[in-house]
C-alpha atoms as a PDB file:
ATOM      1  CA  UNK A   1     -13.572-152.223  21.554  1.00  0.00           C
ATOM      2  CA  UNK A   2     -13.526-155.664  19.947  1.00  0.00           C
ATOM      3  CA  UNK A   3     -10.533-156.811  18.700  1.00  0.00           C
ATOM      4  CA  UNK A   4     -11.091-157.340  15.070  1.00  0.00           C
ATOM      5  CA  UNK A   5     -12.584-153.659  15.302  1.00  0.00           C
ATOM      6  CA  UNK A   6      -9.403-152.520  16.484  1.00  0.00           C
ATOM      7  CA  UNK A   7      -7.365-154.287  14.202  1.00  0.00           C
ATOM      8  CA  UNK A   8      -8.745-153.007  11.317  1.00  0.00           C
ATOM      9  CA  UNK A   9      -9.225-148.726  12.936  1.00  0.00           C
ATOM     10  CA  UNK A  10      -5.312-149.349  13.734  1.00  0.00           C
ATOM     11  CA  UNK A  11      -4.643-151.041  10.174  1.00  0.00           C
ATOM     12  CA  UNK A  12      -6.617-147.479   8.802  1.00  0.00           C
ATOM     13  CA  UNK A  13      -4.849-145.446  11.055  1.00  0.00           C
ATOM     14  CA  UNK A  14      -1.343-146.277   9.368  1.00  0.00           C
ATOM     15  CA  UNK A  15      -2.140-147.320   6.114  1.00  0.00           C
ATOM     16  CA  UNK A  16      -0.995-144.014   4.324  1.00  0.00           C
ATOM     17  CA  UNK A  17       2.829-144.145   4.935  1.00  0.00           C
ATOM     18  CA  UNK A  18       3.050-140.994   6.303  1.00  0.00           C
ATOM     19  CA  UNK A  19       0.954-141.897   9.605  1.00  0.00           C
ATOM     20  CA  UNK A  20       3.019-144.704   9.897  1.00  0.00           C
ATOM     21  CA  UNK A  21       6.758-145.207  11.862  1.00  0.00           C
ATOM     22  CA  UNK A  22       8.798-147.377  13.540  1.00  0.00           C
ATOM     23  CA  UNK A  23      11.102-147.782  16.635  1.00  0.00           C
ATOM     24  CA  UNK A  24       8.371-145.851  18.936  1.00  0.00           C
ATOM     25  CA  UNK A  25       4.665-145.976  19.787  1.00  0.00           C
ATOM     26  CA  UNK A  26       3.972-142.860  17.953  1.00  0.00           C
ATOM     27  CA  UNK A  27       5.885-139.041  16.801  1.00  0.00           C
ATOM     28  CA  UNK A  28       4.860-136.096  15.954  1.00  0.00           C
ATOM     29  CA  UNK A  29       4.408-134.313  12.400  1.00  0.00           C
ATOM     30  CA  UNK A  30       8.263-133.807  12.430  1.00  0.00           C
ATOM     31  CA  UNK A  31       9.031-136.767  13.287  1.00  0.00           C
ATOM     32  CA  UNK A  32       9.923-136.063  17.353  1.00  0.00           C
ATOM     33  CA  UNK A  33       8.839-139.542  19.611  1.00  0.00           C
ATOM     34  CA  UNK A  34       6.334-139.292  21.435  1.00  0.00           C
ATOM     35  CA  UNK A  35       7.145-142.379  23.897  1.00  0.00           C
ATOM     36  CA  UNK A  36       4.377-142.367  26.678  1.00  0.00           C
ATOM     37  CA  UNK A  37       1.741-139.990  25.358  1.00  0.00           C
ATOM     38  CA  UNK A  38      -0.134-142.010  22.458  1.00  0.00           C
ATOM     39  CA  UNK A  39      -3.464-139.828  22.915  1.00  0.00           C
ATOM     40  CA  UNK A  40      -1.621-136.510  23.048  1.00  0.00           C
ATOM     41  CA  UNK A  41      -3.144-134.362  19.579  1.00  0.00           C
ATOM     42  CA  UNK A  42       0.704-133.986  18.457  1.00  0.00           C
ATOM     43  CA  UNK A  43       0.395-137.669  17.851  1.00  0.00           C
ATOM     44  CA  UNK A  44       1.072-137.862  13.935  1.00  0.00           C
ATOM     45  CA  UNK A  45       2.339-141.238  13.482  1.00  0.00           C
ATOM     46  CA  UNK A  46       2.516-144.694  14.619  1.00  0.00           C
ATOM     47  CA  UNK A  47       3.987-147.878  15.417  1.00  0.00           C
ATOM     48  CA  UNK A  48       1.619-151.019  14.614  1.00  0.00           C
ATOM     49  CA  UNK A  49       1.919-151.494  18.482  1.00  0.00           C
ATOM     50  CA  UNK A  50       1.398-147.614  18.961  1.00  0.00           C
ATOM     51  CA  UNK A  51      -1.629-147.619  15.921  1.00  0.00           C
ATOM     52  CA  UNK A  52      -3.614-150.225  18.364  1.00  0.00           C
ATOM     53  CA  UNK A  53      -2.660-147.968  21.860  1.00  0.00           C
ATOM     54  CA  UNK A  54      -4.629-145.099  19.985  1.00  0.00           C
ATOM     55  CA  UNK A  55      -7.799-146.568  18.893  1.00  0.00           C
ATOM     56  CA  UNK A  56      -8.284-148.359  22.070  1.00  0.00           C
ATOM     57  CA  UNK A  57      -7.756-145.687  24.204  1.00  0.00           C
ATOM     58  CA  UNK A  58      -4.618-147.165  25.525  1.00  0.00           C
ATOM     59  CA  UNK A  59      -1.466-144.821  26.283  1.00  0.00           C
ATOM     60  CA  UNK A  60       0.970-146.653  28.306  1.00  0.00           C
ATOM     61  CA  UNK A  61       4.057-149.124  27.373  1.00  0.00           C
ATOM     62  CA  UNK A  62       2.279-151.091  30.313  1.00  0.00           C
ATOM     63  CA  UNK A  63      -0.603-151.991  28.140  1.00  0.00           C
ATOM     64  CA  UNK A  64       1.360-153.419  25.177  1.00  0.00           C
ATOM     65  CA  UNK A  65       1.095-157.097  25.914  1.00  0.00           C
ATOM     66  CA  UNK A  66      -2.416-157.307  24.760  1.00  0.00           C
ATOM     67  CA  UNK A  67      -2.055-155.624  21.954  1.00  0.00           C
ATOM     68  CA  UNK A  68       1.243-157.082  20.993  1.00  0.00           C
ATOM     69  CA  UNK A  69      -0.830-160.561  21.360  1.00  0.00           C
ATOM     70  CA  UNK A  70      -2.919-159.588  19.107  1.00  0.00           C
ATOM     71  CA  UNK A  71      -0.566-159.039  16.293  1.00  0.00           C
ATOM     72  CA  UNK A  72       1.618-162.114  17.416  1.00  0.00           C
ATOM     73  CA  UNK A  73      -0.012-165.131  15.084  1.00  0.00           C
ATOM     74  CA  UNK A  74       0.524-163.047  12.380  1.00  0.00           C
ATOM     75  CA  UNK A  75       4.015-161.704  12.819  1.00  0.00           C
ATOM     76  CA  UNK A  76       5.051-165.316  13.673  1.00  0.00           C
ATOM     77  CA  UNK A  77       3.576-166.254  10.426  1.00  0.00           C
ATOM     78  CA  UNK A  78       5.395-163.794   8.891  1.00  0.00           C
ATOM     79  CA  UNK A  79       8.994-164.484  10.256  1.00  0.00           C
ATOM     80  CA  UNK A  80       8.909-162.512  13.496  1.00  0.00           C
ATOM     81  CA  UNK A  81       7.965-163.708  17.322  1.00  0.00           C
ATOM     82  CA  UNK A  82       7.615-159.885  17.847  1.00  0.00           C
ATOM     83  CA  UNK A  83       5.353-157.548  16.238  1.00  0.00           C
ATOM     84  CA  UNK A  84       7.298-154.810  17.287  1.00  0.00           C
ATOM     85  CA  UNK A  85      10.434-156.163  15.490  1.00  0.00           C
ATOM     86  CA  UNK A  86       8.475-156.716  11.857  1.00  0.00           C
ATOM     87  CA  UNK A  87       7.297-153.121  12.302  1.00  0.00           C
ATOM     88  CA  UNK A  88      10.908-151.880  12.868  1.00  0.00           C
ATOM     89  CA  UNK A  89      12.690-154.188  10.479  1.00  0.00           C
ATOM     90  CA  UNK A  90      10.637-154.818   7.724  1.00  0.00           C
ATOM     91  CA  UNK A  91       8.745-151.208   7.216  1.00  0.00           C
ATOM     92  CA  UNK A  92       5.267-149.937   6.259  1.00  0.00           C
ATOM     93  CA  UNK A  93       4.036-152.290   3.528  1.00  0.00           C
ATOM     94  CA  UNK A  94       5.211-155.450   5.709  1.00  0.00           C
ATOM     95  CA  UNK A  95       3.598-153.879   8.205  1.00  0.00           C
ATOM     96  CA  UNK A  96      -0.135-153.435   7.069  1.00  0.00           C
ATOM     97  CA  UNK A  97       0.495-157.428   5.532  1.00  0.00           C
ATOM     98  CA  UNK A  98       0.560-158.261   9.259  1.00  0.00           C
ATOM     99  CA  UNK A  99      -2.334-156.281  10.101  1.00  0.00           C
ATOM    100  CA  UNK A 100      -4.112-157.816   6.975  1.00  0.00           C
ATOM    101  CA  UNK A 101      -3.184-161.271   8.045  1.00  0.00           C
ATOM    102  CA  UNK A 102      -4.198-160.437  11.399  1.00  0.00           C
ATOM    103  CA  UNK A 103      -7.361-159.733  10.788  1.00  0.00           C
ATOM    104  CA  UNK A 104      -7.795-162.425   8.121  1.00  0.00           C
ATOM    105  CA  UNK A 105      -7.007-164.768  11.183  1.00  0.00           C
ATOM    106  CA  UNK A 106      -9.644-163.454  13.445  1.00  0.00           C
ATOM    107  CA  UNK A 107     -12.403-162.959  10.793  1.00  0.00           C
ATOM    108  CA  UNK A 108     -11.888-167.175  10.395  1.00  0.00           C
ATOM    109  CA  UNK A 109     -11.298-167.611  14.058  1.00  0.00           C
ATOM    110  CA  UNK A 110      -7.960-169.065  13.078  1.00  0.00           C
ATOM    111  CA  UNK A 111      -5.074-169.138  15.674  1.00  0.00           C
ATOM    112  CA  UNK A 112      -2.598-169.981  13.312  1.00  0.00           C
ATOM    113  CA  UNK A 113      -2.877-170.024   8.742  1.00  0.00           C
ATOM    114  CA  UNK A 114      -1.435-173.910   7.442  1.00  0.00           C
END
């Protein structure tokens, strides 16, 4: 999967609050983590980091670094080196304003927004 298509499958994966957490990759319905097991159908909600793990096809913490890179330019942009961090600290609407700026990046090709 292209990047930009993940992105924005990730970006609609989360964008209704209640498919959407923080602190790990992904928990179930009542809100139990589900650390290691992203693909697992009790998967309810997810991390930004967690959001891109599932529409890749991705389930392992191993794999995050991509994905994490991914998200980087825009967190930075946004006040945070780590994406994980914005998602954790700053909640769901700061959240999907990174994945918007995100993709608005890689739609212009732009590594960084002056």
């Amino acid at each position: 999967m292209e990047k930009l298509e993940a992105l924005k499958k990730a970006r609609e994966l989360i964008k209704d609050k209640k498919h959407w957490c923080d602190t790990y990759f992904a928990r179930t319905e009542s809100g139990i983590p589900i650390p290691r097991h992203i693909q697992s159908t009790e998967a309810y909600s997810f991390c930004a980091i967690g959001a891109l793990l599932r529409v890749t096809g991705h389930g392992h913490q191993t794999l995050t670094g991509e994905h994490r890179a991914w998200l980087r330019p825009a967190s930075l942009r946004l006040g945070y080196h780590d994406p994980a961090d914005l998602n954790n600290n700053e909640g769901h609407e700061k959240t999907l304003e990174m994945f918007d700026l995100a993709i608005c990046m890689e739609e212009c090709n732009l590594e960084e927004l002056v």
